[in-house]
N, C-alpha and C. Protein backbone atom coordinates (compact mmCIF):
# COMPACT_ATOMS: atom_id res chain seq x y z
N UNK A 1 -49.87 16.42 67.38
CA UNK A 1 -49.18 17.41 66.63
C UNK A 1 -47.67 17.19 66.67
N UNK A 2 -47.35 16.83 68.00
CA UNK A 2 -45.89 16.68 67.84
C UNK A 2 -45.35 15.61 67.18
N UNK A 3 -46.09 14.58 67.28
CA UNK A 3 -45.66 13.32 66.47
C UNK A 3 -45.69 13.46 64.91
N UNK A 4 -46.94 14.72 64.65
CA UNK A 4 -46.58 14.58 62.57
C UNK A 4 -45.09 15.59 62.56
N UNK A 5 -44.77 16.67 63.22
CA UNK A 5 -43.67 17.32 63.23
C UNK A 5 -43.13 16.40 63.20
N UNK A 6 -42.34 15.14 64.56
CA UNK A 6 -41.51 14.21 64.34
C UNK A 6 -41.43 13.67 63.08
N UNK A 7 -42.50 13.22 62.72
CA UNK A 7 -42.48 12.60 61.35
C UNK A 7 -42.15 12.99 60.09
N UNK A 8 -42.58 14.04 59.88
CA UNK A 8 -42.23 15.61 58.84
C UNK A 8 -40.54 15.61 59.16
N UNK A 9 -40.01 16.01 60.10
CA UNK A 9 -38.49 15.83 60.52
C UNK A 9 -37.98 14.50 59.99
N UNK A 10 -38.34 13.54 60.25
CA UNK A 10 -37.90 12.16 60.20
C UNK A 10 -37.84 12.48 58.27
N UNK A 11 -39.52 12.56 57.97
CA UNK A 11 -39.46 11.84 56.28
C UNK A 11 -38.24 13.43 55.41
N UNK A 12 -38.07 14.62 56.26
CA UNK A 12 -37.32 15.72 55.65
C UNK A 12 -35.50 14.76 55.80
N UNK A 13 -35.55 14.55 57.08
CA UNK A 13 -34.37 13.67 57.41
C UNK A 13 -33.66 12.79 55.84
N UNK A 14 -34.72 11.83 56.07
CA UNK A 14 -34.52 10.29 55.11
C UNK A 14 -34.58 11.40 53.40
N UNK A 15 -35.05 11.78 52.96
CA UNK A 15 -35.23 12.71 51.81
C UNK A 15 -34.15 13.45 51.91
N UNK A 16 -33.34 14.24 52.59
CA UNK A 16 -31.55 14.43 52.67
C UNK A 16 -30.73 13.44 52.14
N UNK A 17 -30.91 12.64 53.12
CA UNK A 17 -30.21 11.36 53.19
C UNK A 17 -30.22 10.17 51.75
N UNK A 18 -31.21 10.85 51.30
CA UNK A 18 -31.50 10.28 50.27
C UNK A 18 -31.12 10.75 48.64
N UNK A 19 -31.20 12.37 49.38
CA UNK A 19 -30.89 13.18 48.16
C UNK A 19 -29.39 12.98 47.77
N UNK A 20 -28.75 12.57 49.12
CA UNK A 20 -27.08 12.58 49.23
C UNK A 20 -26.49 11.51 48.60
N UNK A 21 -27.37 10.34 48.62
CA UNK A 21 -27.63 8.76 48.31
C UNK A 21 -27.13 8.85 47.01
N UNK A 22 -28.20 9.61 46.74
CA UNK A 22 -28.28 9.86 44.75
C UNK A 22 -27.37 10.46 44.27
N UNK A 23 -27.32 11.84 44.64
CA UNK A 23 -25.70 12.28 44.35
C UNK A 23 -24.44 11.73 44.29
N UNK A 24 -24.18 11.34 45.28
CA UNK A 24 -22.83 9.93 45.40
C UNK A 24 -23.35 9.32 44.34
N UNK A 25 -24.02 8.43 44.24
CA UNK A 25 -24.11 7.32 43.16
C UNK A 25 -24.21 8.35 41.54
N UNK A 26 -24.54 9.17 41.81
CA UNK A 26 -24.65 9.44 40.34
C UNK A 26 -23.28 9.72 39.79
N UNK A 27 -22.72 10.52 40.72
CA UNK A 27 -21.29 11.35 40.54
C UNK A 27 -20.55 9.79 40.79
N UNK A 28 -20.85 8.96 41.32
CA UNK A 28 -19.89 7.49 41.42
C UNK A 28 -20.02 7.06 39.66
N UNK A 29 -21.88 6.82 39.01
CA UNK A 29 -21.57 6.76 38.00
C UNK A 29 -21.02 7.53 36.76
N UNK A 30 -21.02 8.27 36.82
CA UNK A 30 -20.17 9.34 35.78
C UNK A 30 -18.93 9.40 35.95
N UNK A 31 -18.26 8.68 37.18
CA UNK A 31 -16.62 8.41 37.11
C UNK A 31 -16.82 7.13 36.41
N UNK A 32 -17.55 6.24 36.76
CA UNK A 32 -17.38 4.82 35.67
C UNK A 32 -17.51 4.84 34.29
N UNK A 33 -18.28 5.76 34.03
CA UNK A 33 -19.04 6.43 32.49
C UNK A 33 -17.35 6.91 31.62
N UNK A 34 -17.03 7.75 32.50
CA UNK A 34 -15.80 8.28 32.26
C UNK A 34 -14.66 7.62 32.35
N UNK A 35 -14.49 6.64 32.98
CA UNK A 35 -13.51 5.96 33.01
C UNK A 35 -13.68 4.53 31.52
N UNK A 36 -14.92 4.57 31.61
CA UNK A 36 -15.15 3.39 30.51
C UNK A 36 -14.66 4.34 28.76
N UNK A 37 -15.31 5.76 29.09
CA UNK A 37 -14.80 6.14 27.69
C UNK A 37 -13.42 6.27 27.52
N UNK A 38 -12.80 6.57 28.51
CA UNK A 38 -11.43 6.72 28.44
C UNK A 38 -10.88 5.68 28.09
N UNK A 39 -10.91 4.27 28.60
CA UNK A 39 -10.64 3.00 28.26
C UNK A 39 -10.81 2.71 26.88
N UNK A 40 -11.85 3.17 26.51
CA UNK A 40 -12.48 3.04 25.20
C UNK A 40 -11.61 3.55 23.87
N UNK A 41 -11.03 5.27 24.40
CA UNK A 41 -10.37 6.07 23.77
C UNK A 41 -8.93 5.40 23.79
N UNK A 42 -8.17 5.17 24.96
CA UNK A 42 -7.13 4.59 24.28
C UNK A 42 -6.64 3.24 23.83
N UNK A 43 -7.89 2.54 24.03
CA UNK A 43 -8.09 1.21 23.41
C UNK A 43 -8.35 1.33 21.84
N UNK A 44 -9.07 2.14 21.09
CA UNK A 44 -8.76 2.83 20.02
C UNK A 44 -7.40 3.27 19.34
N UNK A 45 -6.92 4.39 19.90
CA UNK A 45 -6.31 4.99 20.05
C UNK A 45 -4.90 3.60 19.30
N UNK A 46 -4.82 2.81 20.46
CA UNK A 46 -3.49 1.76 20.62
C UNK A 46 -4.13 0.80 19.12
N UNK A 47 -5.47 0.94 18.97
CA UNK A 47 -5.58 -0.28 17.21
C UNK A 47 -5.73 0.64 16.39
N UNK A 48 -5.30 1.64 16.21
CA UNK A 48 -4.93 2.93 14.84
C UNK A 48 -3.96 2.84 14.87
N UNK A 49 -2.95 3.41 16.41
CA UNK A 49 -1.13 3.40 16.29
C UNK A 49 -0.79 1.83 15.74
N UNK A 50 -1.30 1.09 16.02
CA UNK A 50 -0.73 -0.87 15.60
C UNK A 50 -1.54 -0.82 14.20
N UNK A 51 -2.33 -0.32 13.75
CA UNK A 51 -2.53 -0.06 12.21
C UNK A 51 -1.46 0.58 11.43
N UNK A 52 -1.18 1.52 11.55
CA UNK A 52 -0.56 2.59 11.32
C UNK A 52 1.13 1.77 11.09
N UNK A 53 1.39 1.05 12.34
CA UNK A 53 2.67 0.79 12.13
C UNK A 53 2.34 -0.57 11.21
N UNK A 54 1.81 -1.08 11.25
CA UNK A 54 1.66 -2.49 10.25
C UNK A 54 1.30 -1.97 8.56
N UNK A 55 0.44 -0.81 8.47
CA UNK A 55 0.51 -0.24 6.78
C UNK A 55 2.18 0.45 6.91
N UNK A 56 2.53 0.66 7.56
CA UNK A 56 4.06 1.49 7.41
C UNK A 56 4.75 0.23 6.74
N UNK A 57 4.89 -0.50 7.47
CA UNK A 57 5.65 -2.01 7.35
C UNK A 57 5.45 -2.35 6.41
N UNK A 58 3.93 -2.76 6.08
CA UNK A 58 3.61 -3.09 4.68
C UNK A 58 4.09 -2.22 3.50
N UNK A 59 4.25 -1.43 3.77
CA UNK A 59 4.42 -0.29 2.66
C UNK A 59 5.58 -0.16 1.98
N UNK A 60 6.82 -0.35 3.56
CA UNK A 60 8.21 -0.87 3.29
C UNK A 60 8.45 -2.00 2.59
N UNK A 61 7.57 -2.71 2.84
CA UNK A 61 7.87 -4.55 2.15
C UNK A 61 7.93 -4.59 0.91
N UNK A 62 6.57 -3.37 0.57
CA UNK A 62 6.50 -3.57 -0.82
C UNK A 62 7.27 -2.69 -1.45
N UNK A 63 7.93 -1.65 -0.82
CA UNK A 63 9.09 -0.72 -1.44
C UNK A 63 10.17 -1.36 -1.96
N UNK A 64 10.54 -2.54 -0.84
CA UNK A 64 11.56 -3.13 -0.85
C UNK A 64 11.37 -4.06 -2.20
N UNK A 65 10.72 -4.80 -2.48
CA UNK A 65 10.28 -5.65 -3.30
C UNK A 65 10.38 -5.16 -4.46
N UNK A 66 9.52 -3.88 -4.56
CA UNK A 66 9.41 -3.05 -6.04
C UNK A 66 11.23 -2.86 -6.35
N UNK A 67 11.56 -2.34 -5.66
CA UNK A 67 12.96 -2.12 -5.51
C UNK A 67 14.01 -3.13 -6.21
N UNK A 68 13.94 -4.32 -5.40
CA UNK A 68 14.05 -5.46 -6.05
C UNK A 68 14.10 -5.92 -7.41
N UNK A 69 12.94 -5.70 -7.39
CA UNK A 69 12.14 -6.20 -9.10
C UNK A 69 12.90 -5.31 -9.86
N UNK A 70 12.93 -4.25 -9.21
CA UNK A 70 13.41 -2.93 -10.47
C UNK A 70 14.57 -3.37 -10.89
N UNK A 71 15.50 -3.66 -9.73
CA UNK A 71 16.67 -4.01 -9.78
C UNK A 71 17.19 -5.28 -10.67
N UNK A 72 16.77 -6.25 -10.71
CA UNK A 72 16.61 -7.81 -11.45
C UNK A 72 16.21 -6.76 -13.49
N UNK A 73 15.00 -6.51 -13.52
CA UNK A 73 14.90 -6.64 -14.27
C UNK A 73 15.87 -5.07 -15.05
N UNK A 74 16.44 -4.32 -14.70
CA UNK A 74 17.47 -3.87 -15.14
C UNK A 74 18.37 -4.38 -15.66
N UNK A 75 19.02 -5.45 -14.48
CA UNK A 75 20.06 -6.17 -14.76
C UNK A 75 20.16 -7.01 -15.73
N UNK A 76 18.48 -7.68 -16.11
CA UNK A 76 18.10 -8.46 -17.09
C UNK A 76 18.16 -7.53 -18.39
N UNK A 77 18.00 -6.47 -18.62
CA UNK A 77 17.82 -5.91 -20.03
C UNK A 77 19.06 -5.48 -20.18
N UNK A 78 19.77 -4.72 -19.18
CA UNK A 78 21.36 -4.83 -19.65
C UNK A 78 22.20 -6.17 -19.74
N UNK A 79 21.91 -6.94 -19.46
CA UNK A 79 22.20 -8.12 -20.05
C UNK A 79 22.36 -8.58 -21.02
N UNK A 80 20.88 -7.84 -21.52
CA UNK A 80 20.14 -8.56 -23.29
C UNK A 80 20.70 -6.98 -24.34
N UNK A 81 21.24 -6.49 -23.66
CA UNK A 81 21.65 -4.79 -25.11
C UNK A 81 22.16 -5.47 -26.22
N UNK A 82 23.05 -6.20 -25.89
CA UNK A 82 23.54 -6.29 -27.47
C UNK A 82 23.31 -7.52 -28.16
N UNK A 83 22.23 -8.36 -27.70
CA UNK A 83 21.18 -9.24 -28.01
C UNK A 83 20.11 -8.09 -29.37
N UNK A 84 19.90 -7.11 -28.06
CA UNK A 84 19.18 -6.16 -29.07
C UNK A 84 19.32 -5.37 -29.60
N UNK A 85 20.76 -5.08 -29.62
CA UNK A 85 21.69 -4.13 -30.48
C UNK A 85 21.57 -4.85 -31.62
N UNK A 86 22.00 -6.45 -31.57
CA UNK A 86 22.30 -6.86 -33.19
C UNK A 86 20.78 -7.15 -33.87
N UNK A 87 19.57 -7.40 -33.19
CA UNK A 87 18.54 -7.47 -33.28
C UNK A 87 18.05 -6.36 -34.80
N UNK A 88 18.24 -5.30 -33.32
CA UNK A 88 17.40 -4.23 -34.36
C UNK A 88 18.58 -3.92 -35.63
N UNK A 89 19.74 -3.92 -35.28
CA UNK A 89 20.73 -4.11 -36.57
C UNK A 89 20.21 -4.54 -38.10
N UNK A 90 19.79 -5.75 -37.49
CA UNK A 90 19.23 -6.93 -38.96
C UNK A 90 18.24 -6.53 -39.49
N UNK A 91 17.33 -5.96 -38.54
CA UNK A 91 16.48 -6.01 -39.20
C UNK A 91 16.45 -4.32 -40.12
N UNK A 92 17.12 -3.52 -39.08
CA UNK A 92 17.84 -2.09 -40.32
C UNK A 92 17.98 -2.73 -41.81
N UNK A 93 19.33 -3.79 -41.26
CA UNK A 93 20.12 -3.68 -43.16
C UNK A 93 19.46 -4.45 -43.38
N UNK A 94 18.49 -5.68 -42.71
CA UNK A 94 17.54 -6.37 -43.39
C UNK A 94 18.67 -7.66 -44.30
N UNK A 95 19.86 -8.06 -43.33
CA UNK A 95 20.54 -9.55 -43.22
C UNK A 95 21.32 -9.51 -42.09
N UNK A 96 21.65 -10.75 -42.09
CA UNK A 96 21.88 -11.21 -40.70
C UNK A 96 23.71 -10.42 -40.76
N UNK A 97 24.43 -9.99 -39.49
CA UNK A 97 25.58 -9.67 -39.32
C UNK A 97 26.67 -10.64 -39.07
N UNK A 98 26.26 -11.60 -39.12
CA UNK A 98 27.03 -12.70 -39.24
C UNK A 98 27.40 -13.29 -40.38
């Protein structure tokens, strides 16, 4: 009798010990769980902000450019006014002004 008590004690013992086992490790994995999403999140997080600044950039480039262009081809049609001043002239009185 005393020896299944011992034993009953012993296997209640190891079944603590065991229960404690599991706990630690579980609560160990749910800090890794958690630490991996977090990693995850601002590993994200950092290729949206480096998106974000590279469409900005891009966006500027092409502002700049449009800008540009606008600029050129302004300069090009005021250039040509009285190309097309005497243009549409001629063809009003329908002969040349020269």
């Amino acid at each position: 009798m005393r020896e299944a008590v011992t034993v009953k004690a012993e296997a209640e013992s190891m079944d603590e010990q065991y229960q404690t086992r599991l706990a630690t490790s579980r609560a160990e994995a749910r800090q890794r769980v958690d630490a991996i999403y977090k990693d995850a999140e601002d590993q994200a997080r950092s290729v949206v902000e480096a998106a974000q600044k590279e469409a900005e950039q891009s966006i500027a480039n092409v502002r700049a450019s449009l800008s540009e262009d606008i600029q050129r081809t302004r300069q090009s049609l005021e250039a040509q006014v009285g190309q097309f001043a005497d243009e549409i002239s001629e063809k009003l009185l329908e002969r040349p002004l020269s």
